[in-house]
C-alpha atoms as a PDB file:
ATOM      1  CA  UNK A   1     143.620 -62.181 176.214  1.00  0.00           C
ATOM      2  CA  UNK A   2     143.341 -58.720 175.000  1.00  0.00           C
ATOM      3  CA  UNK A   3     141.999 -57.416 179.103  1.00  0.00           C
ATOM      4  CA  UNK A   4     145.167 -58.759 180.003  1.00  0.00           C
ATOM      5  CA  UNK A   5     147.371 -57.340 177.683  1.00  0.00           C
ATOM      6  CA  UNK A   6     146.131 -54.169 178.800  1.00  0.00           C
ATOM      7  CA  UNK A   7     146.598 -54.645 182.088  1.00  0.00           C
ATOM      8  CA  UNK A   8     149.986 -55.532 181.139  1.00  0.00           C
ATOM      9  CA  UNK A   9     150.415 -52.425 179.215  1.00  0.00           C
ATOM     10  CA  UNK A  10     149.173 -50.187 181.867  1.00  0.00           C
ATOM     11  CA  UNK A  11     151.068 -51.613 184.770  1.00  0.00           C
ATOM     12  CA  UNK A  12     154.400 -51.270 182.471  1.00  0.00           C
ATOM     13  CA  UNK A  13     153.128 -47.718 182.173  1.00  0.00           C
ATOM     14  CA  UNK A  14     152.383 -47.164 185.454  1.00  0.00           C
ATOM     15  CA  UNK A  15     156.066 -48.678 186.104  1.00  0.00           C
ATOM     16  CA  UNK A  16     157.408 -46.185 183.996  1.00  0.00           C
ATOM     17  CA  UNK A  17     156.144 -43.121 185.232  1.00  0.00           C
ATOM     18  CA  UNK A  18     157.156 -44.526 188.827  1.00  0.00           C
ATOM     19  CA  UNK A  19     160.747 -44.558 187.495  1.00  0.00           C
ATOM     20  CA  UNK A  20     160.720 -41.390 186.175  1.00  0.00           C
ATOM     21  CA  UNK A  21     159.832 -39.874 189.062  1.00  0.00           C
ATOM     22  CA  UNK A  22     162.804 -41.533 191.114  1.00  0.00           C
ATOM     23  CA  UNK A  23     165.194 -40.212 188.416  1.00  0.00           C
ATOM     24  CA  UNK A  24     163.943 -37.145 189.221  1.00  0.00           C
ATOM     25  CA  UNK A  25     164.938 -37.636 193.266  1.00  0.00           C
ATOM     26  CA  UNK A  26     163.278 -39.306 195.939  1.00  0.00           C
ATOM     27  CA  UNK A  27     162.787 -42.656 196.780  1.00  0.00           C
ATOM     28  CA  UNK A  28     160.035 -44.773 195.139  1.00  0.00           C
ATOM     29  CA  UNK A  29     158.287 -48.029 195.961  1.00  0.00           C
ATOM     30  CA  UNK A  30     157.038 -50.323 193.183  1.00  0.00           C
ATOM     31  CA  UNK A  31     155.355 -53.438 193.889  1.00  0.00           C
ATOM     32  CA  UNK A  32     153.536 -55.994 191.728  1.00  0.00           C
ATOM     33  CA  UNK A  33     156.185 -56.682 189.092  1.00  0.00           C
ATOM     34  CA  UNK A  34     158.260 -59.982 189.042  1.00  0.00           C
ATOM     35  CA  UNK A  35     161.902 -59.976 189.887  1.00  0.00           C
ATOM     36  CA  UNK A  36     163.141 -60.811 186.184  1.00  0.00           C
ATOM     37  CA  UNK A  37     161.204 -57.886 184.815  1.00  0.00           C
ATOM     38  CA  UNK A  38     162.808 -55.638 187.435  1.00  0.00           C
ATOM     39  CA  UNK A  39     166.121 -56.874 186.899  1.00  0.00           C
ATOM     40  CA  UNK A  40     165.990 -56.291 182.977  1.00  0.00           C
ATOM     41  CA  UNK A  41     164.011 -52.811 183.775  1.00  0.00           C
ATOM     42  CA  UNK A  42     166.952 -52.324 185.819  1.00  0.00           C
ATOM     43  CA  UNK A  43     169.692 -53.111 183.310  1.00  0.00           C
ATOM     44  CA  UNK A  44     168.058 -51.756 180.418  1.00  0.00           C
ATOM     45  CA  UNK A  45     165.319 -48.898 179.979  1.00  0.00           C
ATOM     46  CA  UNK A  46     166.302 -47.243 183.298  1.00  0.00           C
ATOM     47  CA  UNK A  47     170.082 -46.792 181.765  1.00  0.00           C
ATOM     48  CA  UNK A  48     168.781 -44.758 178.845  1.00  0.00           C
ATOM     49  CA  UNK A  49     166.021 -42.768 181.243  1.00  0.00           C
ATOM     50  CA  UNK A  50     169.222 -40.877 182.575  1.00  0.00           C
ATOM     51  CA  UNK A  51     172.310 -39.063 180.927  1.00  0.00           C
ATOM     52  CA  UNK A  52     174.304 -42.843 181.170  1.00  0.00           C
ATOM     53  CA  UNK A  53     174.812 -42.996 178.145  1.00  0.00           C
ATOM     54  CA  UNK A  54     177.431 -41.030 178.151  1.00  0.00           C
ATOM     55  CA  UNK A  55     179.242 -42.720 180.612  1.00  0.00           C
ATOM     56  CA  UNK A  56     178.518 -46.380 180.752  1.00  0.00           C
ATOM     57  CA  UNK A  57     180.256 -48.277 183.587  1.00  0.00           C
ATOM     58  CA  UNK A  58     179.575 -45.494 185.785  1.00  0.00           C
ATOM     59  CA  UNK A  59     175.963 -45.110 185.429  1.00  0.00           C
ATOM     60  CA  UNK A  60     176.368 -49.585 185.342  1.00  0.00           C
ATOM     61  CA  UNK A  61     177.862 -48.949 189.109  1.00  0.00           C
ATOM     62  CA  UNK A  62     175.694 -46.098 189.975  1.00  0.00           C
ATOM     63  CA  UNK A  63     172.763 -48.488 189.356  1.00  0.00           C
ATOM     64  CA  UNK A  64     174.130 -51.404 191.093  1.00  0.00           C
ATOM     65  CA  UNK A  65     174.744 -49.546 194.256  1.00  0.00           C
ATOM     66  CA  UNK A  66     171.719 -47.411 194.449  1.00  0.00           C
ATOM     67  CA  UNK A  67     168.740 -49.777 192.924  1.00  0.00           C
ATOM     68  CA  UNK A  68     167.814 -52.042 195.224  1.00  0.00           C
ATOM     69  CA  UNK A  69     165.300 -54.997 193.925  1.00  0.00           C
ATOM     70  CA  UNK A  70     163.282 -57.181 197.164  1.00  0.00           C
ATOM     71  CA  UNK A  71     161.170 -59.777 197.685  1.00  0.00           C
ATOM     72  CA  UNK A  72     157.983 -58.219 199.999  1.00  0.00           C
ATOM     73  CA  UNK A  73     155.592 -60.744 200.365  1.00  0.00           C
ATOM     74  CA  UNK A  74     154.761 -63.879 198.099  1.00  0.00           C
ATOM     75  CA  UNK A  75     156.503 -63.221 194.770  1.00  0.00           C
ATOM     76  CA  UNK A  76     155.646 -59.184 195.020  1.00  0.00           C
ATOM     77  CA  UNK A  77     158.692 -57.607 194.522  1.00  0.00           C
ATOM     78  CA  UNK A  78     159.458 -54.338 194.689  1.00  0.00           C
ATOM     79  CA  UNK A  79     162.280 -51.614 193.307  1.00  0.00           C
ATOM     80  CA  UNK A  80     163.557 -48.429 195.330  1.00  0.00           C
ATOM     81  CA  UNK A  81     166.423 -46.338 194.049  1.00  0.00           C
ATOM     82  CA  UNK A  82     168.008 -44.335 197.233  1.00  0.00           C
ATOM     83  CA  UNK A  83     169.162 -40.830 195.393  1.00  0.00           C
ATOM     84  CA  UNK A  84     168.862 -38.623 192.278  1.00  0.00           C
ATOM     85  CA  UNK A  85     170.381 -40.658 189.800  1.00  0.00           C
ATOM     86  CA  UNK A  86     170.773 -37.773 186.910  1.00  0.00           C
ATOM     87  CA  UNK A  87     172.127 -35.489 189.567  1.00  0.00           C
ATOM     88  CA  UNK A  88     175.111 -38.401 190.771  1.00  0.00           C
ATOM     89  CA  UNK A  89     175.858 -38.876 187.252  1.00  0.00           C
ATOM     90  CA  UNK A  90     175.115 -35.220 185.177  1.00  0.00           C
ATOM     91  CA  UNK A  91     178.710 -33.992 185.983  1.00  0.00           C
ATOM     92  CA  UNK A  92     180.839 -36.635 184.515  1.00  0.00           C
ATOM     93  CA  UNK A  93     178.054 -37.076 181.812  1.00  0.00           C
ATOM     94  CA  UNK A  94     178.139 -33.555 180.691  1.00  0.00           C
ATOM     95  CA  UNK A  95     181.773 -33.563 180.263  1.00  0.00           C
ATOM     96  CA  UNK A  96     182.272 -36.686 178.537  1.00  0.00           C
ATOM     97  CA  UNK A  97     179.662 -35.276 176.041  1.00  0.00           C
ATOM     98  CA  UNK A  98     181.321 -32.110 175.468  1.00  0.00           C
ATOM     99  CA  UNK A  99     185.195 -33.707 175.372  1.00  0.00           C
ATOM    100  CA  UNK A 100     183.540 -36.114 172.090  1.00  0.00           C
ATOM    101  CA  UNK A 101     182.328 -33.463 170.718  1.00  0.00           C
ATOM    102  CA  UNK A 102     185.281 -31.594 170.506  1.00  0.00           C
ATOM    103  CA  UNK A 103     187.355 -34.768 169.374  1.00  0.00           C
ATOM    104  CA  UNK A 104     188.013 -34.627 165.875  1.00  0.00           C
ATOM    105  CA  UNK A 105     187.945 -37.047 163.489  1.00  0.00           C
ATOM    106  CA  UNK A 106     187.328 -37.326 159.564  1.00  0.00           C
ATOM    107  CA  UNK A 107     187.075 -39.682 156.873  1.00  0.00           C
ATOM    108  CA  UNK A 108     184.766 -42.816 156.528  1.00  0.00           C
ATOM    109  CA  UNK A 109     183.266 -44.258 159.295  1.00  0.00           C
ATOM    110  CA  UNK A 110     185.967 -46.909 159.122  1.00  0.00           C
ATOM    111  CA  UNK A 111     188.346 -43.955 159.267  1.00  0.00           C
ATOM    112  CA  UNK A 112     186.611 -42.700 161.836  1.00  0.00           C
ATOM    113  CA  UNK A 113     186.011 -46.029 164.069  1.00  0.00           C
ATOM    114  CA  UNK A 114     190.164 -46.352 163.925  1.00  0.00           C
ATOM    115  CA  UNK A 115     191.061 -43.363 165.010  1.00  0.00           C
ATOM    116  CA  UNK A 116     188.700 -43.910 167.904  1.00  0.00           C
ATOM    117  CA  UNK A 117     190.376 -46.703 168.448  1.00  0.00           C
ATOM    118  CA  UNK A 118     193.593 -45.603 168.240  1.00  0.00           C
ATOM    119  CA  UNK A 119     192.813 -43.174 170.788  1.00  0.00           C
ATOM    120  CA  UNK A 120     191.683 -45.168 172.644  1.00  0.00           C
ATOM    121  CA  UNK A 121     194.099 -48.221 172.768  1.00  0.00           C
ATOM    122  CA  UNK A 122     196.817 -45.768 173.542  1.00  0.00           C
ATOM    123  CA  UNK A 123     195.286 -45.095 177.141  1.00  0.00           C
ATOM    124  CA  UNK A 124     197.790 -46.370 179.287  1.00  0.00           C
ATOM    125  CA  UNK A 125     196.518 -48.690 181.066  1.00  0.00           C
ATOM    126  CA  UNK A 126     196.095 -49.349 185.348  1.00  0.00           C
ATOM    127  CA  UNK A 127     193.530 -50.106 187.772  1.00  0.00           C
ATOM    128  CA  UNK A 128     194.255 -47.444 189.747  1.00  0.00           C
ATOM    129  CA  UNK A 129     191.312 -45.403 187.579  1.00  0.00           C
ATOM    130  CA  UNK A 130     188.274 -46.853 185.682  1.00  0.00           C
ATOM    131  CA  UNK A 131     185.757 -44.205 184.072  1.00  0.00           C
ATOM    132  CA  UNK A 132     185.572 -42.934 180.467  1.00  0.00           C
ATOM    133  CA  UNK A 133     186.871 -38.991 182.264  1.00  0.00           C
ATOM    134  CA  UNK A 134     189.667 -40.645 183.157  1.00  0.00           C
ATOM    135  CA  UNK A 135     190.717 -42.154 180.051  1.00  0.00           C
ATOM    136  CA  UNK A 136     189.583 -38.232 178.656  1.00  0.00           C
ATOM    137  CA  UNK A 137     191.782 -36.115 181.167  1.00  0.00           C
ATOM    138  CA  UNK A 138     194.775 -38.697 182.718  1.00  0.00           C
ATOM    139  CA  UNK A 139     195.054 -40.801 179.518  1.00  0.00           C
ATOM    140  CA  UNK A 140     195.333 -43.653 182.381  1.00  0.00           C
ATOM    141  CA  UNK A 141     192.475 -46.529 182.601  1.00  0.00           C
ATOM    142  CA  UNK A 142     191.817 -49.513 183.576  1.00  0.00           C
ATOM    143  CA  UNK A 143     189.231 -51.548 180.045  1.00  0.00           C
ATOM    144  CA  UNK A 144     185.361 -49.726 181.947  1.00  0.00           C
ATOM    145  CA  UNK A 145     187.031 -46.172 180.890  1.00  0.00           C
ATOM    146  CA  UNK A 146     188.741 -47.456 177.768  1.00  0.00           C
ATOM    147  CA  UNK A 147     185.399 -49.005 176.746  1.00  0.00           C
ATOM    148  CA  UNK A 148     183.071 -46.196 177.589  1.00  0.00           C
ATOM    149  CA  UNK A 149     185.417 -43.661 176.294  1.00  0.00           C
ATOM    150  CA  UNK A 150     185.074 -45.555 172.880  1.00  0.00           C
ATOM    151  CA  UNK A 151     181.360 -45.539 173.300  1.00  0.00           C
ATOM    152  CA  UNK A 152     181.288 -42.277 173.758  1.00  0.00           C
ATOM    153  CA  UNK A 153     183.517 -40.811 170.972  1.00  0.00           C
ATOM    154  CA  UNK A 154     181.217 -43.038 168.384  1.00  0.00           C
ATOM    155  CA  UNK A 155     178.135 -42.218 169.836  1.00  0.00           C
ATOM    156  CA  UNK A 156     178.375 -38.806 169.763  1.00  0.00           C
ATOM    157  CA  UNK A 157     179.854 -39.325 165.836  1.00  0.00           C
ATOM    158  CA  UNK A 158     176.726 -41.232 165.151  1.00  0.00           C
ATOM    159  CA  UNK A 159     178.076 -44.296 164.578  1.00  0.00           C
ATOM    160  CA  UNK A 160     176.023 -47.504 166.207  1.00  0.00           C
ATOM    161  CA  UNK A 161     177.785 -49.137 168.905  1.00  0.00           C
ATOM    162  CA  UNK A 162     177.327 -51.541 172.337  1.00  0.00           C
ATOM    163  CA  UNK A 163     179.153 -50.967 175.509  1.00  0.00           C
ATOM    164  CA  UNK A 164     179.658 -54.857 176.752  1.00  0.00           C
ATOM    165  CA  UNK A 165     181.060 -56.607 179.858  1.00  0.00           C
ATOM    166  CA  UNK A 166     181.855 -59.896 180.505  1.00  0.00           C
ATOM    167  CA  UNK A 167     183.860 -62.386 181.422  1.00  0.00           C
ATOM    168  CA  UNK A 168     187.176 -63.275 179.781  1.00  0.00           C
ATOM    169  CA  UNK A 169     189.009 -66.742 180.965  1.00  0.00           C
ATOM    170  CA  UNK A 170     192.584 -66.049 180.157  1.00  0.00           C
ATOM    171  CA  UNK A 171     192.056 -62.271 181.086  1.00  0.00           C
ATOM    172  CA  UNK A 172     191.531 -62.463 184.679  1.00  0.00           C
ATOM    173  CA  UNK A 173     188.022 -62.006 185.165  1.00  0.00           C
ATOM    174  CA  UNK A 174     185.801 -59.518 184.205  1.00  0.00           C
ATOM    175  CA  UNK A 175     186.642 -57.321 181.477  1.00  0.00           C
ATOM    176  CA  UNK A 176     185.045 -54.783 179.378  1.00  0.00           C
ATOM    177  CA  UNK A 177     184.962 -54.504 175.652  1.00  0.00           C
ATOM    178  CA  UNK A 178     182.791 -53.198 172.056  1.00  0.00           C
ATOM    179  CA  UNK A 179     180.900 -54.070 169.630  1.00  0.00           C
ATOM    180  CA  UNK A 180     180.521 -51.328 166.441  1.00  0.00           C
ATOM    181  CA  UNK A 181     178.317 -51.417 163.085  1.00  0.00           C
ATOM    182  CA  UNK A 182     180.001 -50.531 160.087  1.00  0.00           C
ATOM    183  CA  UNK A 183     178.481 -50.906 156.520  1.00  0.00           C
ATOM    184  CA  UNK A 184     175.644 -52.695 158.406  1.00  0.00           C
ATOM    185  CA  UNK A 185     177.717 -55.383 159.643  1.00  0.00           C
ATOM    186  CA  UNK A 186     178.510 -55.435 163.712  1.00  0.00           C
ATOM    187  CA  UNK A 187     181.811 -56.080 164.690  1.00  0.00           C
ATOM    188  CA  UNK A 188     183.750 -56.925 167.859  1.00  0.00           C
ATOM    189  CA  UNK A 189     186.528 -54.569 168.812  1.00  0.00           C
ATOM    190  CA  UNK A 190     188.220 -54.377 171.907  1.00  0.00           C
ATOM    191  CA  UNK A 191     190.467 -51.439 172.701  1.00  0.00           C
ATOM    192  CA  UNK A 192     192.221 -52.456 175.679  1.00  0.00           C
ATOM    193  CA  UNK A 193     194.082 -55.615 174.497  1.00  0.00           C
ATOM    194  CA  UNK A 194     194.435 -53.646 170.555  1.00  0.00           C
ATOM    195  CA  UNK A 195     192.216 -56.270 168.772  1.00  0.00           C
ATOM    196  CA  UNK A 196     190.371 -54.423 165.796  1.00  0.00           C
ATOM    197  CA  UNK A 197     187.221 -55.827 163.686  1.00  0.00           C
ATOM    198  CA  UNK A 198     185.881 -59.025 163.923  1.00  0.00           C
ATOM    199  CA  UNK A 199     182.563 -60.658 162.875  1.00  0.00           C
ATOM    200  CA  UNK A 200     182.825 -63.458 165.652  1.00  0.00           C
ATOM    201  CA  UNK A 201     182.932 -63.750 169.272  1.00  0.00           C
ATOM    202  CA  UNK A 202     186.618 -64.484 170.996  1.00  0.00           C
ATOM    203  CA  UNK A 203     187.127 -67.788 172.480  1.00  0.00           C
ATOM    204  CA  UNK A 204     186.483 -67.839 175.873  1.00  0.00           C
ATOM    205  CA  UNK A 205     184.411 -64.420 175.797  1.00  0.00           C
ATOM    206  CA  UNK A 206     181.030 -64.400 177.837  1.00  0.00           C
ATOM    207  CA  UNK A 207     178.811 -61.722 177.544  1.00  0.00           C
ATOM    208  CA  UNK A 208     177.326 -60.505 180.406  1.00  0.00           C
ATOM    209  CA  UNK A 209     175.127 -57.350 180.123  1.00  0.00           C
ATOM    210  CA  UNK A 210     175.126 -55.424 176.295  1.00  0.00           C
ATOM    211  CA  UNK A 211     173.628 -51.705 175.839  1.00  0.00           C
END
């Protein structure tokens, strides 16, 4: 048991330093690792490996369009990403970072969380634009910018929060909302249709992915 929990250990390590390596450019094979593994390395630790957290959906995208997961031969699957990942992403990243920093807000954390929110909720909405700099510079998003720009503006106030998509049956589809600790309790909040705190899940809310 405890040989292969070492082996288990070492080819997660060995997994790791593959990854980190692709961040850094290139493209890089790794074989040996079942698909759901992948998949949830892929959705999970690779997002915080790179600046995304700055910018959610688009680093969600970026990762969807340039990690690739296949089957090679019997059950061996392997990952390749195609480009630099931190380079694609740095540039929107950077200035997302540096517009929440320079956003002010005071008060409690509840204070805080609703002028966030506020801010946020007032984006106009459209489809015609859908990252957290847009929401920042045209004040125009469709609910990936108005989410990440709220993730953004309480992450960099230290306050905990989730980025979340899913799927909302009377709202057409995919959507993207929040979820926010205050006092120790996590709440939903979703800035796009105005709906502040709540301790349960909407009706007819799926989640799909969470970070």
């Amino acid at each position: 048991m405890l040989s292969v929990l070492w082996l288990s250990v070492k080819c997660f390590a060995s997994f790791d330093d593959r990854v980190n390596t692709i961040l850094s450019g290139g493209t890089v094979t790794t074989k040996g690792m079942s698909y759901w593994e992948l998949h949830r390395y892929k959705n999970t630790t690779l997002l915080r490996k790179s600046p995304m957290q700055y910018c959610p959906w688009e680093s969600y995208k970026a990762i969807r369009d340039h990690v690739s997961i296949y089957d090679t031969t019997g059950f061996r699957y392997a990952m390749t990403i195609d480009c630099d990942l931190k380079k694609l992403l740095r540039k929107n990243a950077v200035y997302n970072r540096d517009f929440a920093r320079k956003f002010q807000v005071s008060g409690t954390k509840k204070q805080q969380v609703r002028k966030i929110f506020n801010f946020c909720n007032r984006t106009k909405y459209t489809t015609q634009y859908n990252t957290t700099r847009d929401c920042f510079e045209k004040r125009q998003s469709a609910c990936a910018g108005i989410a990440g720009a709220f993730y953004v503006l309480c992450r960099v106030k230290h306050i905990p929060v989730r980025y979340v998509i899913g799927w909302v049956e009377w709202g057409g589809g995919c959507h993207a909302w929040n979820k926010v600790q205050l006092d120790g309790k996590w709440y939903w909040i979703d800035c796009t249709y105005g709906w502040w705190l709540s301790r349960y899940a909407w009706e007819g809310r799926t989640v799909m992915e969470m970070w």
